[in-house]
N, C-alpha and C. Protein backbone atom coordinates (compact mmCIF):
# COMPACT_ATOMS: atom_id res chain seq x y z
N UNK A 1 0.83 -1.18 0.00
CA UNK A 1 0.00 0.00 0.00
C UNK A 1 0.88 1.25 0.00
N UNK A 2 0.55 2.28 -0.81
CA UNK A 2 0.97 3.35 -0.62
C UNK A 2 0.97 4.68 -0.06
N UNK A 3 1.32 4.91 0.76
CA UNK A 3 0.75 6.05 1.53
C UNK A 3 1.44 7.60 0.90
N UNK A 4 0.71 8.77 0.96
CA UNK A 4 1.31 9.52 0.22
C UNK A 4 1.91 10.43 1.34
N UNK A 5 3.20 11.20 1.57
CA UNK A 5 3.08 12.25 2.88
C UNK A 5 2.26 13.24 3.00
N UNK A 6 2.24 14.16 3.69
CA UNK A 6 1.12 14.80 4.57
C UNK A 6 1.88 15.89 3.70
N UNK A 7 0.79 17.09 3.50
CA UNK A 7 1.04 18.08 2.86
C UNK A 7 2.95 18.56 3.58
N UNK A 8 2.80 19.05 5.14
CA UNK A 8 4.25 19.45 5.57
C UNK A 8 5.17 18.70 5.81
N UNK A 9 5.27 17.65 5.48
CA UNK A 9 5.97 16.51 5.12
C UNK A 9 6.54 16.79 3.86
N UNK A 10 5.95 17.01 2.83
CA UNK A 10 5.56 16.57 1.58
C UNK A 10 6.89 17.99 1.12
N UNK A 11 6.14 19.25 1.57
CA UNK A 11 6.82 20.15 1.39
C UNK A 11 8.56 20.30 2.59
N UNK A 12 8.78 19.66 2.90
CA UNK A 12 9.93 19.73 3.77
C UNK A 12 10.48 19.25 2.74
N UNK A 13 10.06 17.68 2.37
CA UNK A 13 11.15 16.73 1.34
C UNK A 13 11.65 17.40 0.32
N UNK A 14 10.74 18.60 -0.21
CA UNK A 14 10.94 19.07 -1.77
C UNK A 14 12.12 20.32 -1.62
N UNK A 15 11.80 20.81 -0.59
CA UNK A 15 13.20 22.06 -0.32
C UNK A 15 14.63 21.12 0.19
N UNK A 16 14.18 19.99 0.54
CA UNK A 16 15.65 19.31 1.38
C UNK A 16 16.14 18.99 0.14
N UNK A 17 15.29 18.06 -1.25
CA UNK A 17 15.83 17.83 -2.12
C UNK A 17 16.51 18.63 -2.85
N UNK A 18 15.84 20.16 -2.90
CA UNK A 18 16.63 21.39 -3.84
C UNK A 18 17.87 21.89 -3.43
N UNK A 19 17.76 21.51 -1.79
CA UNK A 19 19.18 21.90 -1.15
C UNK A 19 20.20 21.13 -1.05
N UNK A 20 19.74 19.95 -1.09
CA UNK A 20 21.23 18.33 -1.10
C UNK A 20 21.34 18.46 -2.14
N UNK A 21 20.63 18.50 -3.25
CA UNK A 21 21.09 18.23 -4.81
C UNK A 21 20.75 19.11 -5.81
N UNK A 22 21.44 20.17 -5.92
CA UNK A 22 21.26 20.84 -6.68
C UNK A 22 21.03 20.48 -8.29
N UNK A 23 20.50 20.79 -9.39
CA UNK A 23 20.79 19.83 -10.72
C UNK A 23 20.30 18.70 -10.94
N UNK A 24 20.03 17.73 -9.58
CA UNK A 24 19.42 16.66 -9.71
C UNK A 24 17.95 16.60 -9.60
N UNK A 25 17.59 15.05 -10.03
CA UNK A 25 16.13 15.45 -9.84
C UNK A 25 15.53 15.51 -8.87
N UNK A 26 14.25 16.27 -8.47
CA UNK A 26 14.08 17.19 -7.16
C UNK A 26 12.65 15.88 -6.96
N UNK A 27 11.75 16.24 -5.49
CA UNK A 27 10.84 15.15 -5.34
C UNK A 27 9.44 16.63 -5.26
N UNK A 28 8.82 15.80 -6.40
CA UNK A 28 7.59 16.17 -6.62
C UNK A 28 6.45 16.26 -5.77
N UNK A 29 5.56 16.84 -5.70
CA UNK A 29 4.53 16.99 -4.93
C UNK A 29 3.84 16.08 -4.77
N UNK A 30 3.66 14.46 -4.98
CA UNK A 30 3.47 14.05 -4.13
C UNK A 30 4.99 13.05 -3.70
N UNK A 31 5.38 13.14 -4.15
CA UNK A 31 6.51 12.46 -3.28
C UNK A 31 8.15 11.65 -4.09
N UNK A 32 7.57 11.72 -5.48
CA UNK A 32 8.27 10.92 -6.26
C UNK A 32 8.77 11.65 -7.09
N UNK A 33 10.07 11.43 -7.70
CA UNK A 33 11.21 11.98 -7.94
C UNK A 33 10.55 12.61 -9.68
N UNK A 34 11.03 14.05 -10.12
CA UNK A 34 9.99 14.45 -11.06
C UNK A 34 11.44 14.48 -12.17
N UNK A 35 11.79 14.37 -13.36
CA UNK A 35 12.67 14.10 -14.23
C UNK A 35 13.08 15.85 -14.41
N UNK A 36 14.34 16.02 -15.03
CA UNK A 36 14.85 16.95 -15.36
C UNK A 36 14.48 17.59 -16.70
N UNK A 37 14.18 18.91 -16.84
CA UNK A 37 13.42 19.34 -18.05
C UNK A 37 14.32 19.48 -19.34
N UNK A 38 14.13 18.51 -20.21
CA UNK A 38 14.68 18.49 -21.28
C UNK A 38 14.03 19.23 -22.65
N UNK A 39 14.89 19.83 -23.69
CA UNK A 39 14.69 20.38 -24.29
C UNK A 39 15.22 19.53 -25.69
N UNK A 40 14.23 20.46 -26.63
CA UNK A 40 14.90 20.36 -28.30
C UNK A 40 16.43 20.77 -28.81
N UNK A 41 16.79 20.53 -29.88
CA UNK A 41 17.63 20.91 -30.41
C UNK A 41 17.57 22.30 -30.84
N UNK A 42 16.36 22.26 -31.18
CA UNK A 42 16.00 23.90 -32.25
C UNK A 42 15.06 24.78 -30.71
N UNK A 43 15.23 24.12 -30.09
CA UNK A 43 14.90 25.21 -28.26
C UNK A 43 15.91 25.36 -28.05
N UNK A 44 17.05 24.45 -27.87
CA UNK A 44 18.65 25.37 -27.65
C UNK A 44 19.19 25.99 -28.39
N UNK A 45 18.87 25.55 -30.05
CA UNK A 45 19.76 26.63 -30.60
C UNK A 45 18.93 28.00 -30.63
N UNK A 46 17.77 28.13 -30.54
CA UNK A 46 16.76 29.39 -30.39
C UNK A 46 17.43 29.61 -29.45
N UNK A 47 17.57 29.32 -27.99
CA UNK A 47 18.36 30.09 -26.49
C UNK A 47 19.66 30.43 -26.81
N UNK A 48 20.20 30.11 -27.80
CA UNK A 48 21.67 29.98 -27.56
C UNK A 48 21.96 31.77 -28.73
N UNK A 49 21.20 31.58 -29.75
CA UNK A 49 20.90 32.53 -30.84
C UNK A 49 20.18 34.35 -30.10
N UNK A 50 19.79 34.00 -29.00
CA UNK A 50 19.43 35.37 -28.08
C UNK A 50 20.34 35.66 -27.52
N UNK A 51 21.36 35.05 -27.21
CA UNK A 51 22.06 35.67 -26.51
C UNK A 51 23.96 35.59 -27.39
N UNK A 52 23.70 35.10 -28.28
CA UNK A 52 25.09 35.64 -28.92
C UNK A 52 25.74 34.42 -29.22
N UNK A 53 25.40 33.20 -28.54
CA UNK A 53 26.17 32.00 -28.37
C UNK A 53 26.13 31.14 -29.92
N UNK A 54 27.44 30.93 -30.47
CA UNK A 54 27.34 30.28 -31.80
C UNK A 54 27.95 28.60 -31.34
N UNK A 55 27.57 28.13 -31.98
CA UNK A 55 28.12 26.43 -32.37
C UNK A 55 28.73 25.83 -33.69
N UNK A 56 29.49 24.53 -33.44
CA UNK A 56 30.21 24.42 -34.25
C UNK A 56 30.22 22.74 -34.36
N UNK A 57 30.55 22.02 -35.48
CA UNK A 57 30.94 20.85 -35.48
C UNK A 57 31.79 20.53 -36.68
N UNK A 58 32.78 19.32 -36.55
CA UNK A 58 33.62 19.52 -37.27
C UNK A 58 32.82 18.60 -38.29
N UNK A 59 31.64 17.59 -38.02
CA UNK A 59 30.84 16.93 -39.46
C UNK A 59 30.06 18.12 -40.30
N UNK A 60 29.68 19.24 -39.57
CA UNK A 60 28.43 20.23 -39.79
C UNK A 60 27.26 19.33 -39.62
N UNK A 61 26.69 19.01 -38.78
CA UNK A 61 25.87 18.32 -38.45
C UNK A 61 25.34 18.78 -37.30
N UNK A 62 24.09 18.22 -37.43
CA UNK A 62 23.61 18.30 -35.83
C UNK A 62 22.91 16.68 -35.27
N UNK A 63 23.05 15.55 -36.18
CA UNK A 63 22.12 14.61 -35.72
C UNK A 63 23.20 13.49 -34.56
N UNK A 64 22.48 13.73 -33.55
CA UNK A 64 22.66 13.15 -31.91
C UNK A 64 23.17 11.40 -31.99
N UNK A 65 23.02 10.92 -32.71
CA UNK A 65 23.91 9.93 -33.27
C UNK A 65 25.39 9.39 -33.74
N UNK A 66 25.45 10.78 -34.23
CA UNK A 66 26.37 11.07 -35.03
C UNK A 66 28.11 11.62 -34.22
N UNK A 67 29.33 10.87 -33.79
CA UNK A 67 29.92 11.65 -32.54
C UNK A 67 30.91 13.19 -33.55
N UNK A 68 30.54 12.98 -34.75
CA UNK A 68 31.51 14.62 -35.72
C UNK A 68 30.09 15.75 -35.74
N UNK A 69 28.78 15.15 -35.30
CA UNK A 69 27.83 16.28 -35.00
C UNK A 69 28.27 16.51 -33.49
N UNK A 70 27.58 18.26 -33.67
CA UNK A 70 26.79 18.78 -32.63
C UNK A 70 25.36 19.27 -32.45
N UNK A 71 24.94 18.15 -31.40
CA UNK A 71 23.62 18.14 -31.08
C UNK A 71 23.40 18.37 -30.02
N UNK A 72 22.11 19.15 -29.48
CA UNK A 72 21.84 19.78 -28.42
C UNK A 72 20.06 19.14 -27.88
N UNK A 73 19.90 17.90 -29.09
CA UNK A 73 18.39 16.87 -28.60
C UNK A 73 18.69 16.24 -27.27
N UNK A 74 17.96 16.67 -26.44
CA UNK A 74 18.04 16.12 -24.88
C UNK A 74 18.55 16.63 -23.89
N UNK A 75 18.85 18.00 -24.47
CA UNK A 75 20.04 18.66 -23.65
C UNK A 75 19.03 19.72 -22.24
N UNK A 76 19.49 19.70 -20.99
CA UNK A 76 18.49 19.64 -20.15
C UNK A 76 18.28 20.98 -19.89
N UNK A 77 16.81 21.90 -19.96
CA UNK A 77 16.94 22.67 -19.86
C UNK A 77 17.89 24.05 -19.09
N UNK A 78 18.36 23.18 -17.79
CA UNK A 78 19.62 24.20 -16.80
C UNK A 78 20.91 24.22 -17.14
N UNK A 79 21.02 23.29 -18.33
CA UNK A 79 22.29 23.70 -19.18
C UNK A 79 22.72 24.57 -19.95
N UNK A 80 21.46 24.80 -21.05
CA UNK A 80 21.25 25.48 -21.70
C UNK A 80 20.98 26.80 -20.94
N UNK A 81 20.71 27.08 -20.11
CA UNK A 81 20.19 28.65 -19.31
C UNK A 81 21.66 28.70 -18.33
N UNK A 82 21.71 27.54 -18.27
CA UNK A 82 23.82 27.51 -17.45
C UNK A 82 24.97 28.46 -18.55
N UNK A 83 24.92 27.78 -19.82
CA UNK A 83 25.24 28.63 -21.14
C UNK A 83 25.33 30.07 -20.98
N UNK A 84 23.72 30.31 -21.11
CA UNK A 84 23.05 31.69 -20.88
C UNK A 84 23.91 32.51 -20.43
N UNK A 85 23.86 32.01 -19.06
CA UNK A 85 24.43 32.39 -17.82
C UNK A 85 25.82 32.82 -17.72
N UNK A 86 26.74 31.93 -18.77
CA UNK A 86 28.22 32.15 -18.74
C UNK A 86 28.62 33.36 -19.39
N UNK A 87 27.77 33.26 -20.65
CA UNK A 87 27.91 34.51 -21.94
C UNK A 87 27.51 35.77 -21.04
N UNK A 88 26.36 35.77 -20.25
CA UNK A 88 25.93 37.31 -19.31
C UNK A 88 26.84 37.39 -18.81
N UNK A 89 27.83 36.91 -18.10
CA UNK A 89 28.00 36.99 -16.38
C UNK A 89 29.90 37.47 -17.15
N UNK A 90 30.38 36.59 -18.13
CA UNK A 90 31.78 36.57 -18.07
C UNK A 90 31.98 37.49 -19.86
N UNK A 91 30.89 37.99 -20.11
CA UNK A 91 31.21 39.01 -22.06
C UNK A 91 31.79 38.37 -22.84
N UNK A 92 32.48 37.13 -22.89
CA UNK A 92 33.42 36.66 -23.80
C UNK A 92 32.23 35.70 -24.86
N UNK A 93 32.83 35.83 -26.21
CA UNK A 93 32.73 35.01 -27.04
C UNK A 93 32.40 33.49 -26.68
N UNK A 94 31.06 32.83 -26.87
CA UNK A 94 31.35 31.43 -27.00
C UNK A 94 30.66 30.04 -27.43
N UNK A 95 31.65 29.55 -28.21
CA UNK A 95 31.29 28.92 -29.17
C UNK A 95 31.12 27.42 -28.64
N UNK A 96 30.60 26.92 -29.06
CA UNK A 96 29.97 25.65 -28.46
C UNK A 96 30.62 24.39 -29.72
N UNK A 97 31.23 23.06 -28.93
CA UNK A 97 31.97 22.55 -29.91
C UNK A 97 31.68 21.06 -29.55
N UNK A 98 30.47 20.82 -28.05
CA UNK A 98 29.94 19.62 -28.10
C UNK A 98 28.81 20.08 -26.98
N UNK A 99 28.07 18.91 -27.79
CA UNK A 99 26.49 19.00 -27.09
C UNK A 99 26.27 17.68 -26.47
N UNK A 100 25.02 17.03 -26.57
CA UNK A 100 24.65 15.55 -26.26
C UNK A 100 25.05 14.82 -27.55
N UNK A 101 25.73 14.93 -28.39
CA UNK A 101 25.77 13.44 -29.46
C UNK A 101 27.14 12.80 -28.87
N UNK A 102 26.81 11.49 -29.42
CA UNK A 102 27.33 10.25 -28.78
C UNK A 102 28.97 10.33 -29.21
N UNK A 103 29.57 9.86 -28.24
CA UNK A 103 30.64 9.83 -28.69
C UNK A 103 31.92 10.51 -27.24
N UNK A 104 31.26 10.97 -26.51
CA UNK A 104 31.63 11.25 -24.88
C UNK A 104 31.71 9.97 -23.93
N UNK A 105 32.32 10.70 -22.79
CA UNK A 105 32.76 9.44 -21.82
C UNK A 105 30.68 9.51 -20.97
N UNK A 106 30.89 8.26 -20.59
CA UNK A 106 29.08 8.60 -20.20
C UNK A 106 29.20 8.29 -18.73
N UNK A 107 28.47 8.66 -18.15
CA UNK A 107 27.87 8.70 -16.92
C UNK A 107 26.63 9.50 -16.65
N UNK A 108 26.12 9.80 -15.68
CA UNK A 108 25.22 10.95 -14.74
C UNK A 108 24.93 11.36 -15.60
N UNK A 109 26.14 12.35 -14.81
CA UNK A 109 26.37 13.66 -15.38
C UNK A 109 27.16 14.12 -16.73
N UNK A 110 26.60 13.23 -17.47
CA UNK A 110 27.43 13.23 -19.04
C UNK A 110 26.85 13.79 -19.80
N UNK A 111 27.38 13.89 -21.35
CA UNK A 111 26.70 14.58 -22.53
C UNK A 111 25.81 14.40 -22.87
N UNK A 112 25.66 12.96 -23.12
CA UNK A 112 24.42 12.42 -23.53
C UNK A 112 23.86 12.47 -23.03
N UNK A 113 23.53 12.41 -21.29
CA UNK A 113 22.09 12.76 -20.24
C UNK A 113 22.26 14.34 -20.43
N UNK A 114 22.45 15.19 -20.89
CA UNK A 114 22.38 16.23 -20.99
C UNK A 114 22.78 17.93 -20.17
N UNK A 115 23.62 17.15 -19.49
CA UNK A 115 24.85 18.02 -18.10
C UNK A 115 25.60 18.92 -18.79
N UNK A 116 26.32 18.18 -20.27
CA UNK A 116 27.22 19.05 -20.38
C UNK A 116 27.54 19.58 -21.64
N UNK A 117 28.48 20.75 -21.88
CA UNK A 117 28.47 21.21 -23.19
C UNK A 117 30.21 21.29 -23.01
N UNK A 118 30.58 21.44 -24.30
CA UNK A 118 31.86 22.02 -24.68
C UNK A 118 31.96 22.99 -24.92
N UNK A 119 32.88 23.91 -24.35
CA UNK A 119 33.16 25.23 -25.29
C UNK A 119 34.51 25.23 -25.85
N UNK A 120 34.58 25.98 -27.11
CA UNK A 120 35.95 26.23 -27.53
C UNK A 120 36.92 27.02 -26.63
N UNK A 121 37.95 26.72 -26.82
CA UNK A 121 38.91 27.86 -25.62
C UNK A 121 39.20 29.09 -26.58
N UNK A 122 39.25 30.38 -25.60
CA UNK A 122 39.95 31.36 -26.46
C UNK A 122 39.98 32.25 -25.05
N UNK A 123 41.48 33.21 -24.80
CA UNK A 123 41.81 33.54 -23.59
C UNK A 123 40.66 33.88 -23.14
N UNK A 124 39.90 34.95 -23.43
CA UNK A 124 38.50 35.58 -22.68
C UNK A 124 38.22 34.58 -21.59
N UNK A 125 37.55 33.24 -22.17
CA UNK A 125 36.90 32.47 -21.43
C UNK A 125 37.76 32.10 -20.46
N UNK A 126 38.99 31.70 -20.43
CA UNK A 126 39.78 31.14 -19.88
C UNK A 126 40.02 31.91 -18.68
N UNK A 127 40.53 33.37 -19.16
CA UNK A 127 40.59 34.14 -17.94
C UNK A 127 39.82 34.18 -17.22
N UNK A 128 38.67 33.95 -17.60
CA UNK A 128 37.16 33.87 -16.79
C UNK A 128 37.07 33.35 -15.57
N UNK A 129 37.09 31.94 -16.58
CA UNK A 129 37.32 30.81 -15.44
C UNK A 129 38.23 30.40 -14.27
N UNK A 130 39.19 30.68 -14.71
CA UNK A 130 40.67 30.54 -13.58
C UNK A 130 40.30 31.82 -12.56
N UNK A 131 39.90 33.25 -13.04
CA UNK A 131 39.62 34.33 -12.07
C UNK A 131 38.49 34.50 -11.17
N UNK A 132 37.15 33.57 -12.01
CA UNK A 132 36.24 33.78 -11.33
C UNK A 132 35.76 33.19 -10.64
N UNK A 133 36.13 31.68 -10.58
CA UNK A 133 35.64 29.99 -10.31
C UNK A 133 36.92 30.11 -9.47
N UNK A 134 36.53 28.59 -8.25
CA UNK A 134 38.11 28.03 -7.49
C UNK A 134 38.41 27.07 -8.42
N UNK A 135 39.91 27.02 -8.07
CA UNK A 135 40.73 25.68 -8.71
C UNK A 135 39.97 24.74 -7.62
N UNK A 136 40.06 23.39 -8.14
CA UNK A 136 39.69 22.24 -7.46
C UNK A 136 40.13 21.01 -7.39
N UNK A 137 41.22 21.31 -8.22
CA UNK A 137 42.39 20.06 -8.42
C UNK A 137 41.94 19.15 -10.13
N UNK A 138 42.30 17.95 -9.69
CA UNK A 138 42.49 17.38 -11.31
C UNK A 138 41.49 16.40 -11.31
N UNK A 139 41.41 16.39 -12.45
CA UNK A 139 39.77 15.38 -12.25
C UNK A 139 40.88 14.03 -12.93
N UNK A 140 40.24 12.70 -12.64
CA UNK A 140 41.18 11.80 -13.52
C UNK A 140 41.82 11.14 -14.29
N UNK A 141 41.32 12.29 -14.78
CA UNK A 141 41.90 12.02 -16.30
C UNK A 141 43.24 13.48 -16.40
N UNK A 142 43.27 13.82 -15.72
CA UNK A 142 44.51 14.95 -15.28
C UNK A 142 44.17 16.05 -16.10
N UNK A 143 42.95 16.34 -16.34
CA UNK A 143 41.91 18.06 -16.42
C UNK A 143 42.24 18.44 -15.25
N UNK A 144 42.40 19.90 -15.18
CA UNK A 144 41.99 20.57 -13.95
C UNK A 144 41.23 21.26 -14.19
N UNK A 145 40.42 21.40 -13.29
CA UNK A 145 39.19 21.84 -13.11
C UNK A 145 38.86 23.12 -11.95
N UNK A 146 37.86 23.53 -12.40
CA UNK A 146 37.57 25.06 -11.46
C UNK A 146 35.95 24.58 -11.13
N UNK A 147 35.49 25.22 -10.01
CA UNK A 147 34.10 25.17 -10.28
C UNK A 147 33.71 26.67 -9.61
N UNK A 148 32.48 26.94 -10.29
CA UNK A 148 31.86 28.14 -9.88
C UNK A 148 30.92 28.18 -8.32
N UNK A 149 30.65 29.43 -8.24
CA UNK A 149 29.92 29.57 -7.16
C UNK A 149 28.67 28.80 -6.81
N UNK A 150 27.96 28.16 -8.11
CA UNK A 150 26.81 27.45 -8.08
C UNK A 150 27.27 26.35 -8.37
N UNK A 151 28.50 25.41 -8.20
CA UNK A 151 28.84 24.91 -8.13
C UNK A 151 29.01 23.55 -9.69
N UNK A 152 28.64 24.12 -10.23
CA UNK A 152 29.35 23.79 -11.78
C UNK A 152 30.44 23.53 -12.13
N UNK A 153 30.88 22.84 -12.87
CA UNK A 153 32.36 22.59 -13.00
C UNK A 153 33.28 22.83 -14.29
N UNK A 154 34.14 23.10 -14.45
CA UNK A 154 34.66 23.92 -15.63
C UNK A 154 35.96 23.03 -15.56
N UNK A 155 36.13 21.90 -16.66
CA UNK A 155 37.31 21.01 -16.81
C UNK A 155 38.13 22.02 -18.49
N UNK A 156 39.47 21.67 -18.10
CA UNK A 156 40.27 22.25 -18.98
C UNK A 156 41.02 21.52 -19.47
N UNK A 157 40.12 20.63 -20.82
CA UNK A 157 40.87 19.74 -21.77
C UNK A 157 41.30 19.77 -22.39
N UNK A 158 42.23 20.89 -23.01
CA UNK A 158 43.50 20.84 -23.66
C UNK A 158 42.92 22.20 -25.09
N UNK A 159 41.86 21.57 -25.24
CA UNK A 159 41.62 22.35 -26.56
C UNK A 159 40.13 23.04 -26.78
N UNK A 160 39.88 22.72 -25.28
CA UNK A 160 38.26 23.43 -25.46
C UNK A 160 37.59 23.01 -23.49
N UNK A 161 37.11 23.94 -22.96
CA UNK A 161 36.82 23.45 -22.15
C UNK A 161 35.32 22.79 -21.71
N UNK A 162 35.17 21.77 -20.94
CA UNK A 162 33.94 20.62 -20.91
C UNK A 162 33.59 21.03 -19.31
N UNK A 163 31.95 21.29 -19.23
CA UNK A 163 31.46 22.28 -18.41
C UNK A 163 30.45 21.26 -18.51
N UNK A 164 30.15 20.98 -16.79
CA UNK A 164 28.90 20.23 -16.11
C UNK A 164 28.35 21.20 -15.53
N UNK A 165 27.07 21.29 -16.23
CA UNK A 165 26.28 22.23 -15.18
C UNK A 165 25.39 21.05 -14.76
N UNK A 166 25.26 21.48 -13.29
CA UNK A 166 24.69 21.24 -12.57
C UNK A 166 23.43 21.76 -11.97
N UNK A 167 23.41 22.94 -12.72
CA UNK A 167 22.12 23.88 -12.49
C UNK A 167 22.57 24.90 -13.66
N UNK A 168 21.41 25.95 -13.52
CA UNK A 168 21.65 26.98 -14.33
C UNK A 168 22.31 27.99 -14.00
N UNK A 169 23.31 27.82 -13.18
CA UNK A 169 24.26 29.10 -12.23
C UNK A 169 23.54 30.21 -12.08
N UNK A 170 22.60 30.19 -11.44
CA UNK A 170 22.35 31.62 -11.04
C UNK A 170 21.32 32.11 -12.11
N UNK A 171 20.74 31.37 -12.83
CA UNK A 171 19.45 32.13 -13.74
C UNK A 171 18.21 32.86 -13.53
C-alpha cells in the first residue's frame, strides 16, 4: 500500500531535495522523484541565438547519433540557461563545440544525459574561469578543473573546455 506524505511533510522533502542536490532530480509533490526538463535541439539553438552563443561541429551536423555532430536533442533545460548564464556573467565570445551526441565518456552527469556542453577555448573564457571559479584540483583524467559559485564545474581539456552544469548558475 501506498501512503502519500502529509502536505508538511511533503513540502519539507521538496526544499531538502533542492538543497542536497542541486541539478538533480528534485521530489515532486506528491513524493516521487519528477525528471529533469529536457529540451529540443532547435529550443537550444533558439536560447543559444538570443544571446550571442554560436556552435560548431567539425561533421556540420547536428544529428545526436552522429559523434563529428553537434547536437543539443536532450540537452536539459539548466544547461542550456547555465550557457546563458556564462555569456551574461563573463562578455566573452562562445562557441559551443559539443552537445549531447554520442561519442563522450558517459555517466550521470554526461553529454548524452544532458549536463554538459563544450566550449571552444579562447583567452577571454579562460581568464574567466581561472579568475572567477576556485581551482579544485584534477579530475582523472589529469583536467583541472575550477568550479563556480553554483557549483558547476569547468574542466580544462587541452583544446576546449567541458562544463557540467549542474544547475543553471544563477538564472
Amino acid at each position: 500500500m501506498k501512503v502519500a506524505p502529509s502536505p508538511k511533510l511533503r513540502s519539507a522533502l521538496t526544499a531538502l531535495a533542492l538543497v542536497v542536490a542541486p541539478g538533480v532530480a528534485v521530489l515532486g509533490t506528491a513524493g516521487e522523484a519528477s525528471a529533469v526538463s529536457k529540451i529540443s535541439h532547435s529550443t537550444a539553438t533558439s536560447m543559444f541565438r538570443q544571446v550571442g552563443i554560436t556552435w560548431s561541429s567539425s561533421g556540420g551536423c547536428s544529428d545526436r547519433n552522429v559523434s563529428t555532430c553537434t547536437s543539443f536533442e536532450q540537452l536539459n533545460l539548466a544547461t542550456a540557461q547555465g550557457a546563458q548564464t556564462l555569456k551574461g556573467a563573463s562578455g566573452c565570445a562562445l562557441n559551443i563545440t559539443g552537445g549531447t551526441e554520442t561519442g563522450h565518456a558517459s555517466g550521470t552527469y554526461s553529454h548524452w544525459n544532458g549536463y554538459k556542453l563544450d566550449f571552444g577555448k579562447n583567452t577571454c573564457v579562460t581568464s574567466y574561469v581561472k579568475n572567477a571559479f576556485t581551482y579544485i584540483g584534477v579530475r582523472g583524467d589529469g583536467a583541472p578543473q575550477w568550479r563556480s559559485g553554483a557549483g558547476n564545474v569547468y574542466a580544462d581539456e587541452g583544446n576546449h573546455w567541458d562544463v557540467t552544469f549542474y544547475n543553471c548558475g544563477g538564472c
